[in-house]
C-alpha atoms as a PDB file:
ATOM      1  CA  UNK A   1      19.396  -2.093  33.782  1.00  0.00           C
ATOM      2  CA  UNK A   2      18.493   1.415  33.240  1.00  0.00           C
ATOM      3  CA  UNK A   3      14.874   2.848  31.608  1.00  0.00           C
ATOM      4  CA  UNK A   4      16.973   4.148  28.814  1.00  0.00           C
ATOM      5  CA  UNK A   5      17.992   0.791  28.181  1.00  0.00           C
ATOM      6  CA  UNK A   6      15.065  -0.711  28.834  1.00  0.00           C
ATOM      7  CA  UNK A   7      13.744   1.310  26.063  1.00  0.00           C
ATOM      8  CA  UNK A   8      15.919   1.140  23.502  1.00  0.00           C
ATOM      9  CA  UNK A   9      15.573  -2.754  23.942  1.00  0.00           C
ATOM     10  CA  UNK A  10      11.564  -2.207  23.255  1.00  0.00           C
ATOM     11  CA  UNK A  11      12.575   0.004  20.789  1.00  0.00           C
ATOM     12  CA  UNK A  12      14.489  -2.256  18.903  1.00  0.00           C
ATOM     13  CA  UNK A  13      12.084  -4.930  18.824  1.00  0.00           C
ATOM     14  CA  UNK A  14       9.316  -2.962  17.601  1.00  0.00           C
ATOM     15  CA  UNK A  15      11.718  -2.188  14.622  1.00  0.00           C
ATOM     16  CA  UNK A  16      12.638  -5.044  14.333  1.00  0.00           C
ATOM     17  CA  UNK A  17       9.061  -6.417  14.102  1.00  0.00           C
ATOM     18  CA  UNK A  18       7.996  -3.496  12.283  1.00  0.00           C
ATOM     19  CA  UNK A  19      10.966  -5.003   9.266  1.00  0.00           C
ATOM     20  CA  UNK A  20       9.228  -8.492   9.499  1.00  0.00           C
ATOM     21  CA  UNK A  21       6.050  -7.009   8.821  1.00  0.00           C
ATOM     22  CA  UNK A  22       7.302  -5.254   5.270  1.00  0.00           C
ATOM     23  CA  UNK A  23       9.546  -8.229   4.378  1.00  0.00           C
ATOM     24  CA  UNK A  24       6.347 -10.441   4.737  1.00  0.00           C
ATOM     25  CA  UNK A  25       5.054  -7.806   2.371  1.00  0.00           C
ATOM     26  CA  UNK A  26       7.065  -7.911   0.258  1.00  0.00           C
ATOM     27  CA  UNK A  27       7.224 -12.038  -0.183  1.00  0.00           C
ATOM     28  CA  UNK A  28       3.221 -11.623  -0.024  1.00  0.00           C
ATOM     29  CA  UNK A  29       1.662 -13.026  -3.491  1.00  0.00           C
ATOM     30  CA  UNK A  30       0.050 -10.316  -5.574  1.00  0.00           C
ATOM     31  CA  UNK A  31      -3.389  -9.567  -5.951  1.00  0.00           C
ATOM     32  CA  UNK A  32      -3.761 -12.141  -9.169  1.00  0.00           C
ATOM     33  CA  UNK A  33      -6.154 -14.295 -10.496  1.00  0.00           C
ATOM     34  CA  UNK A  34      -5.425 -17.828  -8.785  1.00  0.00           C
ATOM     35  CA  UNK A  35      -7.650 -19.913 -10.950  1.00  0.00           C
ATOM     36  CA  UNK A  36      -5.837 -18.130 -13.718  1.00  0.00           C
ATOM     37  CA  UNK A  37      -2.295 -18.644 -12.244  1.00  0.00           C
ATOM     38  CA  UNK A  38      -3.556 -22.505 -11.186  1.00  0.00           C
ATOM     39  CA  UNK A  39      -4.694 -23.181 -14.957  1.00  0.00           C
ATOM     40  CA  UNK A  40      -1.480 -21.794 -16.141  1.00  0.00           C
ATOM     41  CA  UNK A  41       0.655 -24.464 -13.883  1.00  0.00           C
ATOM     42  CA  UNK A  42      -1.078 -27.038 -14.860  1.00  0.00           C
ATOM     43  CA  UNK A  43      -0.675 -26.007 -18.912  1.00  0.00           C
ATOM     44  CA  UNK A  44       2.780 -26.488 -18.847  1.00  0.00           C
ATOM     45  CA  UNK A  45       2.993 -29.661 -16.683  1.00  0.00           C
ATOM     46  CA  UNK A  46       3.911 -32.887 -18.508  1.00  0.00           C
ATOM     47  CA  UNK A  47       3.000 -35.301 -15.987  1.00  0.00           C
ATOM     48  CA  UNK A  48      -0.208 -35.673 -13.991  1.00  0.00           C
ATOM     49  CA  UNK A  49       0.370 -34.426 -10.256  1.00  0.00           C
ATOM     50  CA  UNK A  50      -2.319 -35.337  -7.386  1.00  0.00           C
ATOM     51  CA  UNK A  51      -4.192 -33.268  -5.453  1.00  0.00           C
ATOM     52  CA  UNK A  52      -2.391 -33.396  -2.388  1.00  0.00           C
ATOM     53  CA  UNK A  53       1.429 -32.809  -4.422  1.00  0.00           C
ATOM     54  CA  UNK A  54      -0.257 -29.755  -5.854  1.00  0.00           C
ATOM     55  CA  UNK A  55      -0.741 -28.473  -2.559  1.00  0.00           C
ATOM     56  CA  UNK A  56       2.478 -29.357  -1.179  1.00  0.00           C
ATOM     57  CA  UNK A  57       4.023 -27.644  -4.501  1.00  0.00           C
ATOM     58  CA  UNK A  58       2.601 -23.912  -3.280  1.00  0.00           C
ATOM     59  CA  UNK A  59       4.976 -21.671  -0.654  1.00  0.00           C
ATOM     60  CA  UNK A  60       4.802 -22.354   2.535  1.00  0.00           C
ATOM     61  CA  UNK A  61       2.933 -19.018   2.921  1.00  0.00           C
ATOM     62  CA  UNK A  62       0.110 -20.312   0.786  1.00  0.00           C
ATOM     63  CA  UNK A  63      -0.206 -23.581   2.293  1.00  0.00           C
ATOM     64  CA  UNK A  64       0.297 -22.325   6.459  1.00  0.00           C
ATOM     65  CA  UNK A  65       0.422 -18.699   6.917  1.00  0.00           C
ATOM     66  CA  UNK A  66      -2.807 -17.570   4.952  1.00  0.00           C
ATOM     67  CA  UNK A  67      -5.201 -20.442   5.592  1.00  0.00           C
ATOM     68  CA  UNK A  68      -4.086 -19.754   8.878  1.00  0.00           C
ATOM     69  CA  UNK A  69      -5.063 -16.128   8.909  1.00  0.00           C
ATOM     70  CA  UNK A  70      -8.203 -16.642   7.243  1.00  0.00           C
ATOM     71  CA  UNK A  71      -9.753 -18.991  10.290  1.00  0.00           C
ATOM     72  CA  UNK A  72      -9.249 -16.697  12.520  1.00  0.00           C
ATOM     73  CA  UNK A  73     -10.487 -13.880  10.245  1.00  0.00           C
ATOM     74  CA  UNK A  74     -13.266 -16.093   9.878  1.00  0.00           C
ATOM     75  CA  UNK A  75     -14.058 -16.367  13.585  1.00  0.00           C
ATOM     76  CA  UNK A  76     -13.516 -12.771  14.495  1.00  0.00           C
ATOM     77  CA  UNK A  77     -16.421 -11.970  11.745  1.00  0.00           C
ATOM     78  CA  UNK A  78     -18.824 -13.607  13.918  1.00  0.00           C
ATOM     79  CA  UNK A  79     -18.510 -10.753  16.547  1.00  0.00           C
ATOM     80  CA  UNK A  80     -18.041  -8.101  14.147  1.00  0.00           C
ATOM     81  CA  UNK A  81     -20.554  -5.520  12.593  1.00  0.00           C
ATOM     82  CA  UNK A  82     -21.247  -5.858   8.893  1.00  0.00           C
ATOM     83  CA  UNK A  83     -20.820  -2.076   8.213  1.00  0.00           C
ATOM     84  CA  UNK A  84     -17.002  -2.379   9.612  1.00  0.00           C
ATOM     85  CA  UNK A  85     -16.305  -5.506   7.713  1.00  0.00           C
ATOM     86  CA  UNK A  86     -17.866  -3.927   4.257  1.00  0.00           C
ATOM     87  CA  UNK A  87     -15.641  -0.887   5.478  1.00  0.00           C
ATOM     88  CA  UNK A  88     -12.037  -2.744   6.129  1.00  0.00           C
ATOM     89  CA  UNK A  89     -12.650  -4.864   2.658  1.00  0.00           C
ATOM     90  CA  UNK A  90     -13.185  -1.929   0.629  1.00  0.00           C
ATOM     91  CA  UNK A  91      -9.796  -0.525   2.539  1.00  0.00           C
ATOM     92  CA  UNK A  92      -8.263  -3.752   1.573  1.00  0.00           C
ATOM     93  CA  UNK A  93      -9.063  -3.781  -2.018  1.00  0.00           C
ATOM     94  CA  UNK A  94      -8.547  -0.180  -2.595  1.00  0.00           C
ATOM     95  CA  UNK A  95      -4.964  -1.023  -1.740  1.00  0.00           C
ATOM     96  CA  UNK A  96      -4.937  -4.413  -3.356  1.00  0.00           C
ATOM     97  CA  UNK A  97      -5.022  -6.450  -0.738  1.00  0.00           C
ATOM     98  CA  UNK A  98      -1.328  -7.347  -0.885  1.00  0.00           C
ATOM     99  CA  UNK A  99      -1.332 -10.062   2.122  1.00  0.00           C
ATOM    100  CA  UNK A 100      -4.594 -11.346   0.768  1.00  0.00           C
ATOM    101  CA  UNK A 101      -6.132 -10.496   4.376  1.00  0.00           C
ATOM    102  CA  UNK A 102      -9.743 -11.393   5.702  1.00  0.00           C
ATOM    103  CA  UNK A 103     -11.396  -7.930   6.512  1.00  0.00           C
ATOM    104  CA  UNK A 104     -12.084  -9.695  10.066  1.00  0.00           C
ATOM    105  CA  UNK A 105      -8.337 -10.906  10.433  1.00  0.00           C
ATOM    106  CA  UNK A 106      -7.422  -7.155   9.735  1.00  0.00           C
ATOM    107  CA  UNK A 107      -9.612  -5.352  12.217  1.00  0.00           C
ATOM    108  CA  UNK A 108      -8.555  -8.099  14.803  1.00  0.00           C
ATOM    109  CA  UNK A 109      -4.720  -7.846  14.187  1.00  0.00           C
ATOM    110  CA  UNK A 110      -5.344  -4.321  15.616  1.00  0.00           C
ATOM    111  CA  UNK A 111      -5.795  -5.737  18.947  1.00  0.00           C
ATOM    112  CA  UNK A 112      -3.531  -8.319  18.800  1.00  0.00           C
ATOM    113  CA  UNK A 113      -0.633  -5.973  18.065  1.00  0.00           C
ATOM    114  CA  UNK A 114      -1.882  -3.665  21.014  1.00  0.00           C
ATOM    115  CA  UNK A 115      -1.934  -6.616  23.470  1.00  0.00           C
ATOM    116  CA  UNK A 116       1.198  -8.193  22.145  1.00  0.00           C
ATOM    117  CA  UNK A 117       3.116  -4.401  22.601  1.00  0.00           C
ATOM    118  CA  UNK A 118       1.777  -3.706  25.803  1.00  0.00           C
ATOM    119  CA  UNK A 119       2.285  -7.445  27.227  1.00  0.00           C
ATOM    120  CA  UNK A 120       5.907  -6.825  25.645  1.00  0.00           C
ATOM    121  CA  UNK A 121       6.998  -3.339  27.566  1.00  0.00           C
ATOM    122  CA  UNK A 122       5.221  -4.878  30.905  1.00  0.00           C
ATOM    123  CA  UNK A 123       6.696  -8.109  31.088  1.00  0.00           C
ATOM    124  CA  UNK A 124      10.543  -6.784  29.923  1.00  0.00           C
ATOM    125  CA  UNK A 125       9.498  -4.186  33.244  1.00  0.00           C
ATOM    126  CA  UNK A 126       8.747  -7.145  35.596  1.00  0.00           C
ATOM    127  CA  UNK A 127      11.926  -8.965  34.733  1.00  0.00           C
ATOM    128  CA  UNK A 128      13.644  -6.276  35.286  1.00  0.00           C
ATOM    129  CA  UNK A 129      11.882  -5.234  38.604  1.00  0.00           C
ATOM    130  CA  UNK A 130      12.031  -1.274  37.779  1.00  0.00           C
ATOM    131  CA  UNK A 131       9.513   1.276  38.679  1.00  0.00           C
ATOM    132  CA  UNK A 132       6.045  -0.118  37.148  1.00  0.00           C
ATOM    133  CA  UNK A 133       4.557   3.739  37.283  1.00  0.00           C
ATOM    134  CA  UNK A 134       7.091   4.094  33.836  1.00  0.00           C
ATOM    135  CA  UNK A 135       6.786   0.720  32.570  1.00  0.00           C
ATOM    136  CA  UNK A 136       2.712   0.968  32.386  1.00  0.00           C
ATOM    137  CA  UNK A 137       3.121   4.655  30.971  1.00  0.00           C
ATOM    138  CA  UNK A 138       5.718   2.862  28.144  1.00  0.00           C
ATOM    139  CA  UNK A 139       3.067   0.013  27.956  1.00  0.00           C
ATOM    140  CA  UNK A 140       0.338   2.567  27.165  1.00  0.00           C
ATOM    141  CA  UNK A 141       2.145   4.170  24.558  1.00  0.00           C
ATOM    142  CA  UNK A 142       3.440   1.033  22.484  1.00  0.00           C
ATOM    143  CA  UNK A 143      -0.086  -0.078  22.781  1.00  0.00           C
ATOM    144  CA  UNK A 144      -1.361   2.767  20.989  1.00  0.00           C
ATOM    145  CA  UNK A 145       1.249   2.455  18.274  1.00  0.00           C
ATOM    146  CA  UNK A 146       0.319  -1.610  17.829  1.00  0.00           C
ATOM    147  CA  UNK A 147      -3.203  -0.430  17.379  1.00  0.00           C
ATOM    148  CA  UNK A 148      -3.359   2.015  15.058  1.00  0.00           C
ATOM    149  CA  UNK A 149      -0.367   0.750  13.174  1.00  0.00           C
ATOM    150  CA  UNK A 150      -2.461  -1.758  11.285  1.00  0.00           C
ATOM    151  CA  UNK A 151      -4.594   1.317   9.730  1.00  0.00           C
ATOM    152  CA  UNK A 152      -1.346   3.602   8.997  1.00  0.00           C
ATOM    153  CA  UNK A 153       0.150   0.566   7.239  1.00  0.00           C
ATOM    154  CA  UNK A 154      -2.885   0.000   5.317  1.00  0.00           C
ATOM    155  CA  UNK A 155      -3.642   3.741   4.178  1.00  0.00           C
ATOM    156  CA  UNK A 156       0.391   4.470   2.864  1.00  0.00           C
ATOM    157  CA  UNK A 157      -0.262   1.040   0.534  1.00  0.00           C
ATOM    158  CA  UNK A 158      -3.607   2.614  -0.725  1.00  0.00           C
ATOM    159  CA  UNK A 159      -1.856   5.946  -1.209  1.00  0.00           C
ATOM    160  CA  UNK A 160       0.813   4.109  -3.193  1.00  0.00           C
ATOM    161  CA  UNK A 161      -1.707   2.008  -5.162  1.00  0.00           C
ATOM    162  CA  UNK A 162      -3.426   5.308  -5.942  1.00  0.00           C
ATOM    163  CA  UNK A 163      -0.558   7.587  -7.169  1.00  0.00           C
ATOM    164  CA  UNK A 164       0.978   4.561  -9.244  1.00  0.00           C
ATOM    165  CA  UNK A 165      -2.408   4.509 -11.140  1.00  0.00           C
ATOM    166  CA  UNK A 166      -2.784   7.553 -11.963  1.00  0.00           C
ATOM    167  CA  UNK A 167       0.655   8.194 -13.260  1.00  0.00           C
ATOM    168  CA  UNK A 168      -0.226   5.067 -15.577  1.00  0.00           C
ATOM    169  CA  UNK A 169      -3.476   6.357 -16.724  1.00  0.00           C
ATOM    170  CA  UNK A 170      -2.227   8.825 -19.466  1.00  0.00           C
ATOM    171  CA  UNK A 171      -0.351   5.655 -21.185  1.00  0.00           C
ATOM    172  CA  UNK A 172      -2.792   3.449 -20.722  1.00  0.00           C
ATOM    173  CA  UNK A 173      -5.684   5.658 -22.171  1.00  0.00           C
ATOM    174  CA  UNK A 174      -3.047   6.728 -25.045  1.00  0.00           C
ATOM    175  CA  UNK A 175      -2.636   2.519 -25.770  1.00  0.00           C
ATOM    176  CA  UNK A 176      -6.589   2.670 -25.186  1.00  0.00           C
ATOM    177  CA  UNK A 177      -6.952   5.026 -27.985  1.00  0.00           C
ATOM    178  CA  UNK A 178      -5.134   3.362 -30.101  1.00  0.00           C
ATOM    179  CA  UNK A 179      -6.608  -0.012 -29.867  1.00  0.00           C
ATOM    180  CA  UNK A 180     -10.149   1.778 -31.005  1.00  0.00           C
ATOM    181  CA  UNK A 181      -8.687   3.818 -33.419  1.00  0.00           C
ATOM    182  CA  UNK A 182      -7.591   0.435 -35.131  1.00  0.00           C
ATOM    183  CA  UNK A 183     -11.012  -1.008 -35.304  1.00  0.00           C
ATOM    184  CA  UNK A 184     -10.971  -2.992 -31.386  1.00  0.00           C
ATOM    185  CA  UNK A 185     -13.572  -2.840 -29.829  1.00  0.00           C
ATOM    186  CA  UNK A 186     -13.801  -1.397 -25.951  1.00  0.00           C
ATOM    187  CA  UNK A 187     -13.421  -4.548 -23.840  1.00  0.00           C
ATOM    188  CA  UNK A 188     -10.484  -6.276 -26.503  1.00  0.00           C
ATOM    189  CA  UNK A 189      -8.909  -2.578 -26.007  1.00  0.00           C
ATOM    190  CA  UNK A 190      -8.840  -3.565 -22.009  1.00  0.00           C
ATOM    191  CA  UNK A 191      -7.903  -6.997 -22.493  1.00  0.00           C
ATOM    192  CA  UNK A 192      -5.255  -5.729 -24.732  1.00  0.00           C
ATOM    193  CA  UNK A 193      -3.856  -3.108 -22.133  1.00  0.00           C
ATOM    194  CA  UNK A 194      -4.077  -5.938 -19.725  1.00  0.00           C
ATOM    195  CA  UNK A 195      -1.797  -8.460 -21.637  1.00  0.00           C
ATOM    196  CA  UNK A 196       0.343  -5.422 -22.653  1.00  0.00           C
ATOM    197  CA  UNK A 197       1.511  -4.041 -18.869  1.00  0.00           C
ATOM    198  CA  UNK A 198       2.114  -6.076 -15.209  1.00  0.00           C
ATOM    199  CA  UNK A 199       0.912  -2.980 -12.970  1.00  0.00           C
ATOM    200  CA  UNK A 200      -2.245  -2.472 -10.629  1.00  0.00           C
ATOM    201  CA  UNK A 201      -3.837  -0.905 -13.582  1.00  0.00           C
ATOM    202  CA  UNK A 202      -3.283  -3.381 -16.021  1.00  0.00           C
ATOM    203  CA  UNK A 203      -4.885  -5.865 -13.314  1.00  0.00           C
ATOM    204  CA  UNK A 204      -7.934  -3.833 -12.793  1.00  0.00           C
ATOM    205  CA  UNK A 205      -8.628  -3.821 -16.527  1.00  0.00           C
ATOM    206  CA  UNK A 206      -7.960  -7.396 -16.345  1.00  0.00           C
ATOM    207  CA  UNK A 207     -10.556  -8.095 -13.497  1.00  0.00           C
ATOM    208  CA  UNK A 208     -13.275  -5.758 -15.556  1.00  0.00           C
ATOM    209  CA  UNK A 209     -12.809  -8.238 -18.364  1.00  0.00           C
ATOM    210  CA  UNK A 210     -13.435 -11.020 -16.216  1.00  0.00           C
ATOM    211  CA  UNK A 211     -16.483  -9.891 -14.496  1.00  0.00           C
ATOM    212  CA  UNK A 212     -17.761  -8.783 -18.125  1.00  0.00           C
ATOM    213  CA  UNK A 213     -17.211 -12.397 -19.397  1.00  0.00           C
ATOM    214  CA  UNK A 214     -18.762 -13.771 -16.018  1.00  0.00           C
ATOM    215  CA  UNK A 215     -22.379 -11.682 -17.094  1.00  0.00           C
ATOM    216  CA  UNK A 216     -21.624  -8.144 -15.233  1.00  0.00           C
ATOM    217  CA  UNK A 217     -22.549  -5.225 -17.148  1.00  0.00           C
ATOM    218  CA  UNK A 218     -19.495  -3.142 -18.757  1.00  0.00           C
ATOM    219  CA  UNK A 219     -20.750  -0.102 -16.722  1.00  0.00           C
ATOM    220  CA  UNK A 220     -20.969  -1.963 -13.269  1.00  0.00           C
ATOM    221  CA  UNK A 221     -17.730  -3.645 -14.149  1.00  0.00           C
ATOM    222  CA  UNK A 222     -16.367   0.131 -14.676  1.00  0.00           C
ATOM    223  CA  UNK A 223     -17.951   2.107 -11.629  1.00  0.00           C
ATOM    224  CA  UNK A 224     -16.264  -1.081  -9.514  1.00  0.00           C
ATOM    225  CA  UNK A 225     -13.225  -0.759 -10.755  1.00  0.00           C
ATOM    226  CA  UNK A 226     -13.242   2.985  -9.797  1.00  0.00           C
ATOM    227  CA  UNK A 227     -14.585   2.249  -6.271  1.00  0.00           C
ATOM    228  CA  UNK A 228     -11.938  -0.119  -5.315  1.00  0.00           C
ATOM    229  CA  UNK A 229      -9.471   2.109  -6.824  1.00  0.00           C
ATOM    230  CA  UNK A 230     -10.728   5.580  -5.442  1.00  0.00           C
ATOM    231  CA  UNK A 231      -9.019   8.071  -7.874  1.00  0.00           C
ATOM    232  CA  UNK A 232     -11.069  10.639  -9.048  1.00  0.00           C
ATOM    233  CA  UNK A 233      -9.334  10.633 -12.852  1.00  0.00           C
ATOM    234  CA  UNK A 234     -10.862   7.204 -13.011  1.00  0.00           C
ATOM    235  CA  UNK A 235     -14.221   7.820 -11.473  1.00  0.00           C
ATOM    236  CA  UNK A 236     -14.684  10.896 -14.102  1.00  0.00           C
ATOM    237  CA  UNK A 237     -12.931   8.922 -16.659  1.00  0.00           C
ATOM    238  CA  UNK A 238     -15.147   5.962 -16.181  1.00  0.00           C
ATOM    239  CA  UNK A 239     -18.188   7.906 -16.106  1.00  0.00           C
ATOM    240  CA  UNK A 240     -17.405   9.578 -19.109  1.00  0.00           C
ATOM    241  CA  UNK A 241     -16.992   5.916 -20.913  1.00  0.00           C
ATOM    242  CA  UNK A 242     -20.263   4.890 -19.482  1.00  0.00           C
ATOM    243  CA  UNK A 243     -22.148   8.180 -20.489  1.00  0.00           C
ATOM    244  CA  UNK A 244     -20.717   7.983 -24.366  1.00  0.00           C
ATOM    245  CA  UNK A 245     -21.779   4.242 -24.537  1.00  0.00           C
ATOM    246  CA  UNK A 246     -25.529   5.542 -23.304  1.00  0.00           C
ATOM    247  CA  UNK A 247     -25.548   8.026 -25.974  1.00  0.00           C
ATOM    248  CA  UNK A 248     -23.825   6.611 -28.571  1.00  0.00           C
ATOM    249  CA  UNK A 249     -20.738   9.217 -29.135  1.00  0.00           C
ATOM    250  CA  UNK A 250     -17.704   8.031 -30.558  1.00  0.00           C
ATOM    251  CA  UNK A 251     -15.553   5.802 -27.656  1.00  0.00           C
ATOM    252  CA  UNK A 252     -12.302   6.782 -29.427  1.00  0.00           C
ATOM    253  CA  UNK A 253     -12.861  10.662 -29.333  1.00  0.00           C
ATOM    254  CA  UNK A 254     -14.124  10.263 -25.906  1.00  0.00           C
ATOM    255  CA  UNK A 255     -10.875   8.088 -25.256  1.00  0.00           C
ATOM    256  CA  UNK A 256      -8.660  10.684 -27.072  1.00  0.00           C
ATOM    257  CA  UNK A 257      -9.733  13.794 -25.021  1.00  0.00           C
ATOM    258  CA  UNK A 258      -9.561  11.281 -21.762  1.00  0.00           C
ATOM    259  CA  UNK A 259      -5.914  10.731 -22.686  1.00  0.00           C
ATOM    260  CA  UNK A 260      -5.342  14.482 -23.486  1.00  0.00           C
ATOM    261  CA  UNK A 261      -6.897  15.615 -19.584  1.00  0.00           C
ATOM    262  CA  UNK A 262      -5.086  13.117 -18.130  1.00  0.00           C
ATOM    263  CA  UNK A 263      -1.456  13.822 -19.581  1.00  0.00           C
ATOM    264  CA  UNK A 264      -2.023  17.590 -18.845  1.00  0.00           C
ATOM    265  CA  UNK A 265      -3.063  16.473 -15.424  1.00  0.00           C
ATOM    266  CA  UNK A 266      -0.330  14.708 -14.788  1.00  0.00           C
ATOM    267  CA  UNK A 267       2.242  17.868 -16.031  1.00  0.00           C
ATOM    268  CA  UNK A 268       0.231  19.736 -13.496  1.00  0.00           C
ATOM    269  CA  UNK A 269       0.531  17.340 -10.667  1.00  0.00           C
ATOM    270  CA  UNK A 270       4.673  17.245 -11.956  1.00  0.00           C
ATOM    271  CA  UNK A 271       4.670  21.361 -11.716  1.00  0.00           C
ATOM    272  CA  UNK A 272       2.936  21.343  -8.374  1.00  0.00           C
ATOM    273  CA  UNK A 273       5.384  18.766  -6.821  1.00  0.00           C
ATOM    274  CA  UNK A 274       7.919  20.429  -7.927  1.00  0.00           C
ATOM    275  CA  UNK A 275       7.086  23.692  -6.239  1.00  0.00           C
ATOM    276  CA  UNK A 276       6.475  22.091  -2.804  1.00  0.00           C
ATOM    277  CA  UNK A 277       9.843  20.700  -2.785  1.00  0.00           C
ATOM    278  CA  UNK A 278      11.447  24.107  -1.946  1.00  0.00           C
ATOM    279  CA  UNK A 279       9.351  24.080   1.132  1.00  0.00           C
ATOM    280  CA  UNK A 280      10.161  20.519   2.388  1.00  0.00           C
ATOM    281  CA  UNK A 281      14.000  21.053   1.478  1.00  0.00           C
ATOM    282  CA  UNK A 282      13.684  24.562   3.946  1.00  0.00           C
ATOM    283  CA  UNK A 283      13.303  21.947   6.946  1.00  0.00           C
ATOM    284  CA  UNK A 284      16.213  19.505   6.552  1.00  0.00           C
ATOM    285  CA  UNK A 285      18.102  22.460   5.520  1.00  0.00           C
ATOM    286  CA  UNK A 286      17.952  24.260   8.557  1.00  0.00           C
ATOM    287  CA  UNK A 287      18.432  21.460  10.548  1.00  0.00           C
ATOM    288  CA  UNK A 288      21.131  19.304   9.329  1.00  0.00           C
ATOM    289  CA  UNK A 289      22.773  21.207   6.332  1.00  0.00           C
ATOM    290  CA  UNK A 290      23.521  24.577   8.140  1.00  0.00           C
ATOM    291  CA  UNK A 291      24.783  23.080  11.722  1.00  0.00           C
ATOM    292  CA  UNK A 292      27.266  21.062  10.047  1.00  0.00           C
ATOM    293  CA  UNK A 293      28.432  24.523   8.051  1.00  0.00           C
ATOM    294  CA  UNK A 294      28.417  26.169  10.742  1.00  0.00           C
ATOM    295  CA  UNK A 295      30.972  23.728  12.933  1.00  0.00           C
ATOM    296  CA  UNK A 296      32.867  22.860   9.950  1.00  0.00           C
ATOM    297  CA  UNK A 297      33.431  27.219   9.487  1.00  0.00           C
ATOM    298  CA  UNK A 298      33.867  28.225  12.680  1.00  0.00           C
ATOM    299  CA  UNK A 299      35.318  25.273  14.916  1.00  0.00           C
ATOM    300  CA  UNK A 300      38.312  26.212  14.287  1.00  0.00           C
ATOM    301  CA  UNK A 301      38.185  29.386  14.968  1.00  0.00           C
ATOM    302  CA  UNK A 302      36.471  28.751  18.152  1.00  0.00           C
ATOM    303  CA  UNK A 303      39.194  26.487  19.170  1.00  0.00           C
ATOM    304  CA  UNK A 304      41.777  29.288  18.413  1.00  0.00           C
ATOM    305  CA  UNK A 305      39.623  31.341  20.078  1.00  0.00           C
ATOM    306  CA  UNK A 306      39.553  29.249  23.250  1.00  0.00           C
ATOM    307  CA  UNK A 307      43.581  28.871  23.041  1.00  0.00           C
ATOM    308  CA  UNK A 308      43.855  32.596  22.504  1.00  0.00           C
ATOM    309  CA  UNK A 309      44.350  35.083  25.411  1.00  0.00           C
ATOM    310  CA  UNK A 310      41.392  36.630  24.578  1.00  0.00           C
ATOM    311  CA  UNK A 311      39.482  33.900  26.169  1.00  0.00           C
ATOM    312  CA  UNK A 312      39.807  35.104  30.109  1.00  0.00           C
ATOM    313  CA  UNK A 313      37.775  38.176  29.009  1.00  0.00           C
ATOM    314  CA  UNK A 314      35.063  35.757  28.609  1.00  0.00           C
END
C-alpha cells in the first residue's frame, strides 16, 4: 500500500472519529437541573418504581458512559493542580458543560486522544511495513491534532454559548421590563423569563433563582451567572442591576435603558457582520467562483484553439 493511501485511511478515521465525537454531542443531556428533571418523573408516575428500575429507566449514557467518565475524571484529579482544574471547570461551564464532563476527565482526554492518534498512524505503519521515518513524522502530527483538539472543541461550544446569549439578551431584558413594569418583583421577573424560554439564557436565570432560594445573595447569584457566561453585555448589565439595588433607583428604568443598549448593540453587531461579509466572500470568490468562469468561457475556445492551425505557431 502506498503513503497516500496509508493516509487517507488515517485520514478517514480521524473523521470518522471526529463525527462520533459531535453525534455523542449532540445525544449528550443538557445542562438541566436533574433533581428537577428526577422530581418531575416521578410527578407523573402512577405506580411506585424501585430504586434499582429507576436506574435502569435512564439512557444508557446516563447509567454507563458518564459514571464511567467521571471515575476516571476522578482519579486523574489526584495528580492534577488545583489552579488547572478551577481553570478547565470554569471552561466547562462557560460553555455549558454539554457532556457533563469532570474538569479532570477533560484535561486527561487530551492525552488520551494524543496517544490513541499517534498509537493509530504507528501501528497502521508497522502492518504495513513502510518507511517508519514518515510514519513517526504522520504520528507526530495526528498527535498534535488529538491533543489540542479537546481545547478547540471546547472553545467553538463556548463561542456558540456566548453569541446565542447575547442575541437573546435584548428579548429577554424587553420580557424583563415588562414583568417589573407590571408590579413583579426582580427574582419572579427571572423565574418568569425562565418558565417563558428553553435557551442557555433562560437556564442561567433559572439557576440564579435556585441559588437565591438555596440562601445566595441576588448579587453573588448575578456576578456568577456572568462569570460562567463571560459576555461583557451581561457583566455590565449585571453590575448595573446590582448597583441600582445598592442605591435604590428604580429596577424597571434601569431594566428599560438595559434593554434599549442592548437592542442597539445588537443592530450594531448586525451592521458590522454585515460589512465583513464582503471580505470573506473576496476569498471563495477568487478561488472557486472565477476558475469555474473562466473554464466554462474559454474551454471552448481553447479547444478550438488547439484544433485550429494556429496551434503549430505555439
Amino acid at each position: 500500500m502506498t503513503p497516500l493511501l496509508w493516509f487517507l485511511i488515517a485520514a478517514f478515521m480521524f473523521f470518522l472519529f471526529l463525527a462520533m465525537l459531535v453525534i455523542a454531542g449532540l445525544k449528550a443531556p443538557e445542562a438541566n437541573d436533574p433533581i428537577a428533571e428526577r422530581l418531575a418523573e416521578l410527578g407523573m408516575r402512577e405506580e411506585v418504581m424501585t430504586l434499582e428500575e429507576i436506574e435502569l429507566s435512564q439512557r444508557f449514557f446516563d447509567r454507563i458512559v458518564l459514571p464511567a467518565f467521571n471515575r476516571v475524571g476522578s482519579f486523574a484529579s489526584k495528580f492534577t493542580p488545583k489552579a488547572t482544574l478551577q481553570s478547565a471547570r470554569h471552561r466547562l461551564d462557560m460553555a455549558g458543560n454539554p457532556m457533563q464532563m469532570d474538569p479532570a476527565f477533560f484535561l486527561g482526554l487530551r492525552f488520551i486522544l494524543a496517544v490513541v492518534f499517534g498509537v493509530l498512524i504507528i501501528t497502521m505503519y508497522l502492518l504495513g511495513g513502510r518507511n517508519m521515518a514518515q510514519g513517526l513524522g504522520f504520528a507526530a502530527l495526528f498527535t498534535i491534532i488529538g491533543f489540542f483538539f479537546p481545547d478547540l472543541w471546547l472553545s467553538g461550544r463556548i463561542k456558540s454559548r456566548q453569541k446565542t446569549v447575547f442575541r437573546s439578551m435584548p428579548d429577554a431584558l424587553d420580557l424583563l421590563t415588562i414583568c417589573v413594569e407590571a408590579g413583579l418583583g426582580f427574582d419572579a421577573a427571572l423565574s418568569r423569563v425562565h418558565k417563558k424560554w428553553e435557551n442557555d439564557l433562560s437556564l442561567e436565570f433559572g439557576r440564579v433563582i435556585q441559588e437565591i432560594r438555596l440562601g445566595k445573595l441576588r448579587r453573588d447569584a448575578l456576578r456568577a451567572m456572568s462569570e460562567r457566561l463571560g459576555v461583557p453585555e451581561m457583566t455590565s448589565f449585571v453590575a448595573a442591576v446590582i448597583q441600582s439595588d445598592q442605591l435604590g433607583v428604580s429596577m424597571a428604568k434601569v431594566l428599560r435603558i438595559q434593554s434599549n443598549q442592548m437592542r442597539v448593540r445588537r443592530r450594531q453587531m448586525a451592521e458590522e457582520e454585515a460589512h465583513r461579509a464582503p471580505i470573506k466572500m473576496v476569498f471563495p470568490i477568487a478561488l472557486l467562483i472565477f476558475p469555474s468562469i473562466m473554464i466554462i468561457l474559454l474551454g471552448p475556445a481553447a479547444m478550438l484553439l488547439i484544433n485550429s492551425p494556429m496551434a503549430a505557431l505555439f
